[in-house]
Protein backbone atom coordinates (compact mmCIF):
# COMPACT_ATOMS: atom_id res chain seq x y z
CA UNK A 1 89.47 59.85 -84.81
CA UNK A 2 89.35 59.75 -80.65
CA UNK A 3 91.16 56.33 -81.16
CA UNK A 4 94.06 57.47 -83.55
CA UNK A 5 94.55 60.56 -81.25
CA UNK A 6 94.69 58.30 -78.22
CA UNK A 7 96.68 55.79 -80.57
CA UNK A 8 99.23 58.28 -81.03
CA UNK A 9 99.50 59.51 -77.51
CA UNK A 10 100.15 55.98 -76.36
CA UNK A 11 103.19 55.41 -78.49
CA UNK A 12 104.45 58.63 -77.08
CA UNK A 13 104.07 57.60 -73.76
CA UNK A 14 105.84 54.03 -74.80
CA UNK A 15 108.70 56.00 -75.99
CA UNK A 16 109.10 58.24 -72.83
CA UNK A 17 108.24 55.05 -70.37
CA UNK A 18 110.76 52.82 -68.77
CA UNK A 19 112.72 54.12 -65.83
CA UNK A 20 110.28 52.07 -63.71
CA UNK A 21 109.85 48.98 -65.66
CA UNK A 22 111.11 45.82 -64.55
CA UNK A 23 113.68 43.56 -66.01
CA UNK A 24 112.58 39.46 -66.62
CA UNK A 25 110.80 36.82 -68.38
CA UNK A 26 107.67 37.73 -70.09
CA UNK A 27 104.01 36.58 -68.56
CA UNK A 28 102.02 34.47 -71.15
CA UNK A 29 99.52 35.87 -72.52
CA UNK A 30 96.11 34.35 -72.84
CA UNK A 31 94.32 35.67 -76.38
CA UNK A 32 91.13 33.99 -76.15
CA UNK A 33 89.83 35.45 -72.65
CA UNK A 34 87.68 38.34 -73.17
CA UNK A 35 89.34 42.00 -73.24
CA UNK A 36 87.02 43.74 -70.75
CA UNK A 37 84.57 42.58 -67.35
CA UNK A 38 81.73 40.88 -68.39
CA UNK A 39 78.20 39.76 -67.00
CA UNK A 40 76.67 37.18 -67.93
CA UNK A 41 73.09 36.31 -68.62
CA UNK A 42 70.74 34.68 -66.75
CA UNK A 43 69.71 35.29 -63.24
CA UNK A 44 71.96 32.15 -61.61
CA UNK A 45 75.08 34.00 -63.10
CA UNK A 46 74.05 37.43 -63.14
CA UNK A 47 76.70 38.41 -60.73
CA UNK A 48 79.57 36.67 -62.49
CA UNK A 49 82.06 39.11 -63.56
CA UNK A 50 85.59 39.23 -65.50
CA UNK A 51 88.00 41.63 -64.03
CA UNK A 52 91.32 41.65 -66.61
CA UNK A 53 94.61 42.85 -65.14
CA UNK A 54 97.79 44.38 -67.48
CA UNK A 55 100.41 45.89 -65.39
CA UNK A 56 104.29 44.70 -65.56
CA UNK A 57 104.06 42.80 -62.46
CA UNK A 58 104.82 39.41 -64.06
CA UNK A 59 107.34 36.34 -64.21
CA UNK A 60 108.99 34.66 -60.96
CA UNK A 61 110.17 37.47 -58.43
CA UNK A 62 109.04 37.47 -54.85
CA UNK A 63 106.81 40.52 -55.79
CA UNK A 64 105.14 38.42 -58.54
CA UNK A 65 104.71 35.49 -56.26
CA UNK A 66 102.86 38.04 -53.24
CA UNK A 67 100.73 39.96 -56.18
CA UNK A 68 99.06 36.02 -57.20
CA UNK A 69 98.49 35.43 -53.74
CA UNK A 70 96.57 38.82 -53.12
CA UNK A 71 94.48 37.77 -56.02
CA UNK A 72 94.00 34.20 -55.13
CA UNK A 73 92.71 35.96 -51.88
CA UNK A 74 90.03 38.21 -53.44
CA UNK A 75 89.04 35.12 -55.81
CA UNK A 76 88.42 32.72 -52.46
CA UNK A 77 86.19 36.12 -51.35
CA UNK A 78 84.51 36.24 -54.43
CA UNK A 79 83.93 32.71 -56.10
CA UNK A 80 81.77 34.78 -58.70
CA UNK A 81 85.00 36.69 -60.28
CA UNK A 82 87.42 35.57 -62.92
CA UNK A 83 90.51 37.30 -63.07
CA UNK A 84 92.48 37.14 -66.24
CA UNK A 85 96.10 38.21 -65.54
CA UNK A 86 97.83 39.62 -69.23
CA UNK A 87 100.61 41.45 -67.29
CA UNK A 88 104.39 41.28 -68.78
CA UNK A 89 107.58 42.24 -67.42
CA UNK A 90 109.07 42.47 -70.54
CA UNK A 91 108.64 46.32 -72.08
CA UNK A 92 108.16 45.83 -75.92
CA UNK A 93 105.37 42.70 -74.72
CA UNK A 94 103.43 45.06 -72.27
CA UNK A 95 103.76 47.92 -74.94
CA UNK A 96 102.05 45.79 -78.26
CA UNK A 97 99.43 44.67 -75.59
CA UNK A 98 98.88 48.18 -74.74
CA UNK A 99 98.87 49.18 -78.19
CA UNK A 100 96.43 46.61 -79.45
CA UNK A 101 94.07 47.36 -76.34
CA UNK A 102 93.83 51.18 -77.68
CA UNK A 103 93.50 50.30 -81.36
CA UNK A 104 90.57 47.39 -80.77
CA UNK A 105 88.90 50.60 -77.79
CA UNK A 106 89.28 47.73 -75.04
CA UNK A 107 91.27 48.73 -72.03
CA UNK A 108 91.86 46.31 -69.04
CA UNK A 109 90.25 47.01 -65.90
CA UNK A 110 93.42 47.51 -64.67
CA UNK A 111 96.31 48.93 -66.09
CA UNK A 112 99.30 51.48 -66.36
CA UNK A 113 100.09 54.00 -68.54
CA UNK A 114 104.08 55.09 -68.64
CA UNK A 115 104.80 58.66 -67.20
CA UNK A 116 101.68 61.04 -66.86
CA UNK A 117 102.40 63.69 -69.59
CA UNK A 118 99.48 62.52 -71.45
CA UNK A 119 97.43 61.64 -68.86
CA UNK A 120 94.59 64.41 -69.71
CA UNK A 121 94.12 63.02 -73.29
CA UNK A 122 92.51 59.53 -71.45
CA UNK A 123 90.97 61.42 -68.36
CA UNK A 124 89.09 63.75 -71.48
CA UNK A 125 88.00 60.24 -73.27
CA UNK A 126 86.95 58.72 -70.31
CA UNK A 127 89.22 55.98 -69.92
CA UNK A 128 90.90 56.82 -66.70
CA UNK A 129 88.98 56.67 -63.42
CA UNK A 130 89.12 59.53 -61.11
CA UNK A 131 89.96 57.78 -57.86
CA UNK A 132 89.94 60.38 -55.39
CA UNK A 133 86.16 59.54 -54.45
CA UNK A 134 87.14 55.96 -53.01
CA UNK A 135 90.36 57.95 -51.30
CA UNK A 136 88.31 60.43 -49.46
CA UNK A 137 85.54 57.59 -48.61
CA UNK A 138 87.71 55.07 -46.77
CA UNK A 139 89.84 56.95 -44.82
CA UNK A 140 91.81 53.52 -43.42
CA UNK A 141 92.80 52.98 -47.07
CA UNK A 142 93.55 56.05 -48.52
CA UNK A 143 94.59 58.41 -45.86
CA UNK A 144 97.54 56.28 -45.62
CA UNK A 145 99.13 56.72 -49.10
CA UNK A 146 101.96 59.79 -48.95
CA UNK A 147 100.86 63.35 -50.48
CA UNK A 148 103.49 63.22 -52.51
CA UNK A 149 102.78 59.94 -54.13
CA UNK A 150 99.15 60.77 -54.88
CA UNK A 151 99.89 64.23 -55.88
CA UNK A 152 101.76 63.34 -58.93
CA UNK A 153 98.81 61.73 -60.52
CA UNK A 154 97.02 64.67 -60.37
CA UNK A 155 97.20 66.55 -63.74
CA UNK A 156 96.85 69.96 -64.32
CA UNK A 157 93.53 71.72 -65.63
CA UNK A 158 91.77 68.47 -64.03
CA UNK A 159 90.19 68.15 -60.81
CA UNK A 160 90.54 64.42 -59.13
CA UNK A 161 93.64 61.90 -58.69
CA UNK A 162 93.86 59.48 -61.66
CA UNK A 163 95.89 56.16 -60.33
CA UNK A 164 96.58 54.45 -57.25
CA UNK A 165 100.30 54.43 -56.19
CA UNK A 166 102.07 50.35 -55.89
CA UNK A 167 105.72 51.27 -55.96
CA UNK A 168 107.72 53.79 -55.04
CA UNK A 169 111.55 54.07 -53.60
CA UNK A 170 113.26 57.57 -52.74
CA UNK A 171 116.03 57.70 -55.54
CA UNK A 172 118.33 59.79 -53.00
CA UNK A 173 122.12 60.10 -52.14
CA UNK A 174 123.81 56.96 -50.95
CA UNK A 175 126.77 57.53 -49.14
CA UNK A 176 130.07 56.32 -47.10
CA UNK A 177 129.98 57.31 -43.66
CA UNK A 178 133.46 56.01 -42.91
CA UNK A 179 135.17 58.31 -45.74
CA UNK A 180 132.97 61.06 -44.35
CA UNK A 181 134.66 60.84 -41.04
CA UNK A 182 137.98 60.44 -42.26
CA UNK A 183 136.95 63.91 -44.30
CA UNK A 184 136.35 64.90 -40.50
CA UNK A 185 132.39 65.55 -41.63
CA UNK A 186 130.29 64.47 -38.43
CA UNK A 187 127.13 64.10 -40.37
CA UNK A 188 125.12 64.00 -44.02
CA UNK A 189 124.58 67.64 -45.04
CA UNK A 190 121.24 69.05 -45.01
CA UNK A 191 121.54 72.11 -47.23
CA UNK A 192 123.28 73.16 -50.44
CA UNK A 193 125.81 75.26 -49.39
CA UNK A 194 126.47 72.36 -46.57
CA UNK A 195 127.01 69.86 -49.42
CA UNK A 196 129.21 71.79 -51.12
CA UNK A 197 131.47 72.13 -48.15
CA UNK A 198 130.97 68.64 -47.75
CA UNK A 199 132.40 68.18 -51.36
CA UNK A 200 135.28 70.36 -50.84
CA UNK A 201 136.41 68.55 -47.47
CA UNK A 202 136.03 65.36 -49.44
CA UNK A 203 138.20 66.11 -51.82
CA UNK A 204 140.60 67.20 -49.86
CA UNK A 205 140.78 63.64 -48.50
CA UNK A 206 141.47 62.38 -51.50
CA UNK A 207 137.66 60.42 -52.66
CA UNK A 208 135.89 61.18 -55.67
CA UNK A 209 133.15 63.46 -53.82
CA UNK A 210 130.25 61.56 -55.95
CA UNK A 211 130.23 58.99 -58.48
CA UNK A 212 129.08 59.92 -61.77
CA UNK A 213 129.12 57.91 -65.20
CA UNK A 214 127.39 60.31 -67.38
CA UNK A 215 128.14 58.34 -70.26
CA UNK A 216 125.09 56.37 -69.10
CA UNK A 217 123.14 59.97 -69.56
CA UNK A 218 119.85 59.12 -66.95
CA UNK A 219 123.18 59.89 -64.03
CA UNK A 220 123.57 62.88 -65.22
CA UNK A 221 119.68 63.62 -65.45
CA UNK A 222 118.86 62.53 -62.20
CA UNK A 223 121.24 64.57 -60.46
CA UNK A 224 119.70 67.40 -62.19
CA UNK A 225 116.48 66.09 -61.79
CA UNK A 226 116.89 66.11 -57.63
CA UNK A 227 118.17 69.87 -57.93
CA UNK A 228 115.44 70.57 -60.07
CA UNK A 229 112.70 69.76 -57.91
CA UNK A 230 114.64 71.34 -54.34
CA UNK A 231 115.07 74.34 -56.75
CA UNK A 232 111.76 74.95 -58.51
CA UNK A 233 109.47 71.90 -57.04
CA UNK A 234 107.73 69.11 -59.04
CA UNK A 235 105.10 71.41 -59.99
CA UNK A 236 107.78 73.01 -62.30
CA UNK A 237 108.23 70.40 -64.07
CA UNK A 238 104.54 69.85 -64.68
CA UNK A 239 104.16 73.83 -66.15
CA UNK A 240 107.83 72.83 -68.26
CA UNK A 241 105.17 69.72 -69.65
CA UNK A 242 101.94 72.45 -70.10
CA UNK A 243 103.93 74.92 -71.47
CA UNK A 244 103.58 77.24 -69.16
CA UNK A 245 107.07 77.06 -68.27
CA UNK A 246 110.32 77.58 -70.11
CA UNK A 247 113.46 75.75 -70.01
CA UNK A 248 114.82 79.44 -70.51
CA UNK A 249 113.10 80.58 -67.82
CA UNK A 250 116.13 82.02 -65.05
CA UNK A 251 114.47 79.86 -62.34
CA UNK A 252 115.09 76.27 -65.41
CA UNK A 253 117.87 77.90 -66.10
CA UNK A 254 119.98 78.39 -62.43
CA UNK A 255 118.76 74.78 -61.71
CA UNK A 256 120.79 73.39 -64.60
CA UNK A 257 123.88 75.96 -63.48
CA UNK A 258 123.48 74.31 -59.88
CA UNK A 259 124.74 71.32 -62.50
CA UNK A 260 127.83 73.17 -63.95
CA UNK A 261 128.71 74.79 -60.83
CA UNK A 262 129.07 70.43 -59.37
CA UNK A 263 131.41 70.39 -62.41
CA UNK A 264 133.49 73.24 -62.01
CA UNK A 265 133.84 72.33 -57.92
CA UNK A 266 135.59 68.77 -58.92
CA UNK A 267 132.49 67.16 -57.64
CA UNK A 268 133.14 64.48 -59.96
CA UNK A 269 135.78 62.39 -61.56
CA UNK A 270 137.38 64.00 -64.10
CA UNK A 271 136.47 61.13 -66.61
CA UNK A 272 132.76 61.39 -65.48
CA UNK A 273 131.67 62.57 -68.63
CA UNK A 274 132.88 59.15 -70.60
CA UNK A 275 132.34 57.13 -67.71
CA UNK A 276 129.47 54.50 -67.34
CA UNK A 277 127.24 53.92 -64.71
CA UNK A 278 128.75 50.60 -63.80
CA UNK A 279 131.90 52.37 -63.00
CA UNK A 280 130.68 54.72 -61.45
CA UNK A 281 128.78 52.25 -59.27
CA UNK A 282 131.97 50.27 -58.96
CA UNK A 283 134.01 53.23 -57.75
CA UNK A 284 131.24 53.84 -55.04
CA UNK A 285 131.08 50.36 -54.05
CA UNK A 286 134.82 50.08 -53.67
CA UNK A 287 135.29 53.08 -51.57
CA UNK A 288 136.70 55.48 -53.91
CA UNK A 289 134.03 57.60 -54.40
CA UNK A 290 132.11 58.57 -51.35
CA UNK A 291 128.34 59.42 -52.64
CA UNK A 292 126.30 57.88 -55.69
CA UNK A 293 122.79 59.01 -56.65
CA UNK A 294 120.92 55.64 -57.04
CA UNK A 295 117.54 54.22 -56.40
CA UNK A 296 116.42 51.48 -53.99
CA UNK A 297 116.84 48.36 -57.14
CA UNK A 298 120.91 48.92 -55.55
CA UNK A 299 120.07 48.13 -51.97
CA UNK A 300 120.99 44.16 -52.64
CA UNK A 301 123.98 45.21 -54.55
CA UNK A 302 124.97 47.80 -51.51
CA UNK A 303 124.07 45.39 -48.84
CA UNK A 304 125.98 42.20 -50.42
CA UNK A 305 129.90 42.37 -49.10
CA UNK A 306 130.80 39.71 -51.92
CA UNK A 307 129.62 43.16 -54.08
CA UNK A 308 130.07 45.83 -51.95
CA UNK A 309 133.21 45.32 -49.91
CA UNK A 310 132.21 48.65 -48.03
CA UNK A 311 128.72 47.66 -47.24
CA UNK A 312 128.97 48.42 -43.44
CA UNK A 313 129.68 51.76 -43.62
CA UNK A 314 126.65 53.03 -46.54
CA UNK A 315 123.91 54.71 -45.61
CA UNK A 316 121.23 56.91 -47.41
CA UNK A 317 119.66 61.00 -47.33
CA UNK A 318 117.95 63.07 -49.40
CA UNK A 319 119.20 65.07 -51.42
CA UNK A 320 120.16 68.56 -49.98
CA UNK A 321 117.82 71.44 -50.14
CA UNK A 322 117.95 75.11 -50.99
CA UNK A 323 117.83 77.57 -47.88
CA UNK A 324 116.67 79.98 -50.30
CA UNK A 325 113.84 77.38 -51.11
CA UNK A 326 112.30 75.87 -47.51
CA UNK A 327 109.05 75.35 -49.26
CA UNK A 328 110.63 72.98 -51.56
CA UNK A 329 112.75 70.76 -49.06
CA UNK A 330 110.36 67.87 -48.56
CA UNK A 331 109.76 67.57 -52.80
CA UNK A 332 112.04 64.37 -53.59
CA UNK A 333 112.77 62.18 -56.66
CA UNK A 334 111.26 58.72 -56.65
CA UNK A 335 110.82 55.65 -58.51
CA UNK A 336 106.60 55.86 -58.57
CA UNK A 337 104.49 52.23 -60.06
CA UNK A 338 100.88 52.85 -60.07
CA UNK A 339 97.42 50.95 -60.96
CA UNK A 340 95.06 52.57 -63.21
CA UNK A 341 91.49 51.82 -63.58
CA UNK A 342 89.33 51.82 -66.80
CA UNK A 343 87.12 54.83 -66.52
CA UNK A 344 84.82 53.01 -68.59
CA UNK A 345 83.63 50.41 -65.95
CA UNK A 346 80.20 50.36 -64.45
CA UNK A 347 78.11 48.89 -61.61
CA UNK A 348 79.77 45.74 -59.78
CA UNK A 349 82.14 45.32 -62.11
CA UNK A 350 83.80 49.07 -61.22
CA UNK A 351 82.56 48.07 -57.09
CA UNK A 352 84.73 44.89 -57.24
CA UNK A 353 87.57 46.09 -59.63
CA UNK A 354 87.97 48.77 -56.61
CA UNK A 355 87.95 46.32 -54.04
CA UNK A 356 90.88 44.06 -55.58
CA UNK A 357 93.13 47.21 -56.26
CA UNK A 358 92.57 48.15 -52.40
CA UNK A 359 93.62 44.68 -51.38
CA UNK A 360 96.85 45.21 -53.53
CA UNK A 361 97.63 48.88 -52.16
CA UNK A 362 96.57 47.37 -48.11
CA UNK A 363 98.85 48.71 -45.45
CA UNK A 364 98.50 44.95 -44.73
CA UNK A 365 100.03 44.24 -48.32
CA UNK A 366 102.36 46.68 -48.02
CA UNK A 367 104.11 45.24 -45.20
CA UNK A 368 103.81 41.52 -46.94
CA UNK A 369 105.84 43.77 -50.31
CA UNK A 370 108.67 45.51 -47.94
CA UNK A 371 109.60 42.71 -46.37
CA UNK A 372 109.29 39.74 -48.72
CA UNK A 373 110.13 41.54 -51.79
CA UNK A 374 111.85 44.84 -50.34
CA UNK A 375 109.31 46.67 -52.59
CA UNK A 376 107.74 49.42 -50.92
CA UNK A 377 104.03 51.22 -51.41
CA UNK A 378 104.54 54.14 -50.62
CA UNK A 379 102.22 54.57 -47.45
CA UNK A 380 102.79 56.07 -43.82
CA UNK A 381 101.30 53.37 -42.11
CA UNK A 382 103.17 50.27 -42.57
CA UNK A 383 103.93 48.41 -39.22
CA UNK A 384 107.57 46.86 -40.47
CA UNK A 385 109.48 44.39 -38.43
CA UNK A 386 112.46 45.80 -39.23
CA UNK A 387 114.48 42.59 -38.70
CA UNK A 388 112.89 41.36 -41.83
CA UNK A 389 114.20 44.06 -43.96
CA UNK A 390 117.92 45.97 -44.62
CA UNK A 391 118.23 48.55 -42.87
CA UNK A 392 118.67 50.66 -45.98
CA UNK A 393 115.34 49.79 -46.85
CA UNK A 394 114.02 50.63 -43.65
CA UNK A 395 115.73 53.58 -43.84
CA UNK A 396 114.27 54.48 -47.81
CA UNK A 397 110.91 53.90 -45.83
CA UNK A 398 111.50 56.57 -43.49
CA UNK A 399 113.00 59.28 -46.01
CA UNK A 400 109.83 58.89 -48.15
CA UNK A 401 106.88 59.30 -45.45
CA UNK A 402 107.08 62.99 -45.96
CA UNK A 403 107.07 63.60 -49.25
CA UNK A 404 105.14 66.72 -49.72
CA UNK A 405 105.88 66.58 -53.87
CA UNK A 406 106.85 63.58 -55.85
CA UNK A 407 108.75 63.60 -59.72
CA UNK A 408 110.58 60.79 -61.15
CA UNK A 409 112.52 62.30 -64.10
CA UNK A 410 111.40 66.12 -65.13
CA UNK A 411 110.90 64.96 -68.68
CA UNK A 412 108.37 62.39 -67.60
CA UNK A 413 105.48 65.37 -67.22
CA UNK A 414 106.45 66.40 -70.99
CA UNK A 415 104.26 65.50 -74.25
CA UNK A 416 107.42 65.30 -77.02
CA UNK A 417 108.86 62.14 -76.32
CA UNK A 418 112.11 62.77 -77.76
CA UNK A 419 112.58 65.12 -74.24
CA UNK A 420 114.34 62.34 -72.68
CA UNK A 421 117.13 61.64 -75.07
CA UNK A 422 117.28 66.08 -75.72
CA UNK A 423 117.62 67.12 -71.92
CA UNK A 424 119.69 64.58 -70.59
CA UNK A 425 122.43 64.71 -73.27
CA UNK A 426 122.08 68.88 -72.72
CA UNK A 427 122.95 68.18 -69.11
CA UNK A 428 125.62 65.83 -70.37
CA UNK A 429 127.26 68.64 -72.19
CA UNK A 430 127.91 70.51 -69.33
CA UNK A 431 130.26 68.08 -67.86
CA UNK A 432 132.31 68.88 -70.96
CA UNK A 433 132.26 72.92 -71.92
CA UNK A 434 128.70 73.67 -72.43
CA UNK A 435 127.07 76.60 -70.24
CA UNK A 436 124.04 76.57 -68.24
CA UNK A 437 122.65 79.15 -70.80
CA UNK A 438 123.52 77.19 -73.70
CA UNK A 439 121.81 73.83 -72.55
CA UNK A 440 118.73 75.63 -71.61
CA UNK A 441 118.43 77.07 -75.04
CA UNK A 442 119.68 74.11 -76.93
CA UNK A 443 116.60 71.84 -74.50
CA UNK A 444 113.59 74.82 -75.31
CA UNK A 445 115.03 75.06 -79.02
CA UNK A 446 113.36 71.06 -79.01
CA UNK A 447 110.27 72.17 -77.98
CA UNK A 448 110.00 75.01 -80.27
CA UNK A 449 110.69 73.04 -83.30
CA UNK A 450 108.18 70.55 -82.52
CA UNK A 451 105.25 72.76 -81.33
């Protein structure tokens, strides 16, 4: 029964996954190595163990070429362990593996589990380890992650954090500093009612204030999704998942007005609403529009000239906060990867399973990651030559160190997995006639059908 449940929860968690999975060639996988860490008998070998590894960090990216070499480095440490590497990059590939790991009760040692909604159904079988005990022990390790980034993997009603962060990137507003000063704008606004004077001015000059395809719906939800944590914090959107929230609720429901109220300033163009993101993109990197909301997989793109003619002149903030909500200015959107240990292991196995995932997470590896792969772990101790990386990289660095709260899409801390598709095409409608009000209802009415 415990494995149906957990069956079931997994294929929910499939469905909501993939705004932080990779695109590529699948990893081979290797069917005849055993599913879990094993000892063997004997006292010569008594020491041997298996430590198996399925994340999506797989095929022939710079990242994937850093992550073997970590783990060619623990194996030269420890002769005694045999690591069998199943990740994927391909989605559907990771998923069945993930699937058939639930079904037979045999979980890597190391894994990742899409979005946290469901997180408490494998902390309450045992199956995710609570990692906050190796955290608090070695200070030089985990004092150096970011609240925020730890934070999210802490789930309601549980005490403990329940995976160690591996990739993160402030999804935040890229911008055109040259069409700002010819707007006669001196400097990235910090507040709301700033940015909407910023938009105004903007237009005035003639630019498409921000680019928006919200044909390609996730636009439209992450620009809701970076008012909705400034507005009611990521810890909203966790009580929208629990239930102890409403989308109807008049603190839900002014966010997604903050939305409409974009719209009815001519934030956007007036085709947004059948506009794709590549467009959008296009119009951004062209100089037509002078803000996109984006994550860091567009710094190549913005960086190129042969792509982005206006590369010079793009920089990156967050997004504006609410003066009416200080306590909420430092709570950001990100992209967030994480490793996830099997709760199940014991003894060495568990001791050396710990030891591999802090050699991945290393302040050491994290500077080898930002600037040989431009992925970044999302720690506040990274020494970064910053000649090695793009400035907007550097710069992503910087904006995340102080992340008191970390979301990646608001839906992402719900159970129903059809959330995604439900409150990103409500948002949509509001680019066309629908009111705040009405999305709000039309998003709870989804829940309350399916409760």
């Amino acid at each position: 029964m415990k494995q149906k449940r957990l069956m079931a929860v997994l294929l929910s968690v499939m469905v909501i996954g993939g705004l932080l999975g990779g695109c590529g060639k699948s990893g081979e996988t290797n069917n005849d190595t055993p599913k879990t860490g094993v000892k063997t008998e004997g006292s010569a070998q008594e020491e041997a163990v298996t430590i198996r590894i399925l994340t999506r960090i797989a095929g022939t990216s710079k990242q994937v070429e850093i992550f073997n070499q970590i783990l060619d480095e623990f194996k030269s440490e420890h002769p005694q362990v045999t690591i069998v590497d199943d990740s994927q990059s391909d989605e559907g590939a990771f998923n069945s593996m993930m699937a058939a790991d639930i079904a037979s009760g045999n979980l890597a040692n190391i894994f990742r589990i899409q979005g946290v909604a469901n997180l408490a159904d494998y902390i309450d079988n045992g199956l995710l380890l609570d990692v906050s005990s190796y955290l608090e022990q070695d200070s030089q390790w985990g004092g150096g992650f970011t609240e925020g980034s730890l934070s999210y993997f802490q789930v309601p009603g549980h005490e403990g954090t329940y995976a160690i962060p591996m990739e993160s990137g402030v999804i935040g507003v890229y911008y055109n500093k040259a069409l700002f000063q010819k707007a006669g704008i001196d400097k990235f606004p910090e507040t709301w009612k700033e940015f909407l004077a910023v938009i105004e001015k903007l237009k005035e000059s003639g630019v498409t204030p921000l680019a928006m395809g919200a044909q390609s719906t996730y636009m439209a939800g992450h620009l809701h999704d970076q008012i909705f944590y400034k507005w009611v914090g990521t810890n909203g959107a966790k009580l929208l998942g629990s239930r102890e929230k409403k989308w109807t609720d008049e603190d839900v429901v002014q966010s997604l007005q903050y939305v409409k109220d974009l719209v009815d300033a001519g934030a956007f163009d007036k085709s947004a609403a059948g506009m794709t993101d590549d467009i959008a993109l296009m119009q951004f990197q062209q100089g037509k529009a002078a803000m996109v909301i984006t994550g860091p997989w567009n710094i190549t793109n913005f960086t190129d000239e042969a792509k982005t003619p206006v590369a010079k002149d793009i920089d990156v903030a967050n997004f504006p906060y609410f003066e009416e909500k200080p306590e909420f200015k430092n709570e950001n959107m990100q992209t967030l990867g994480c490793y996830m240990i099997n709760g199940e292991l014991e003894g060495k196995e568990k001791e050396l399973t710990v030891e591999l995932i802090k050699m991945l997470t290393s302040k050491e590896a994290a500077k080898r990651f930002a600037e040989e792969a431009g992925v970044l772990i999302p720690r506040t101790d990274m020494d970064l030559d910053e000649s090695k990386c793009p400035p907007l990289l550097v710069k992503n660095v910087a904006l995340g160190k102080n992340s008191s709260g970390v979301g990646v899409d608001v839906f992402d801390f719900d159970p129903l997995p059809s959330m995604q598709d439900r409150t990103r095409n409500s948002i949509v409608s509001m680019f066309i006639d629908a009111t705040a009000e009405a999305a709000a209802a039309e998003i709870q009415s989804e829940i309350d059908i399916n409760k």
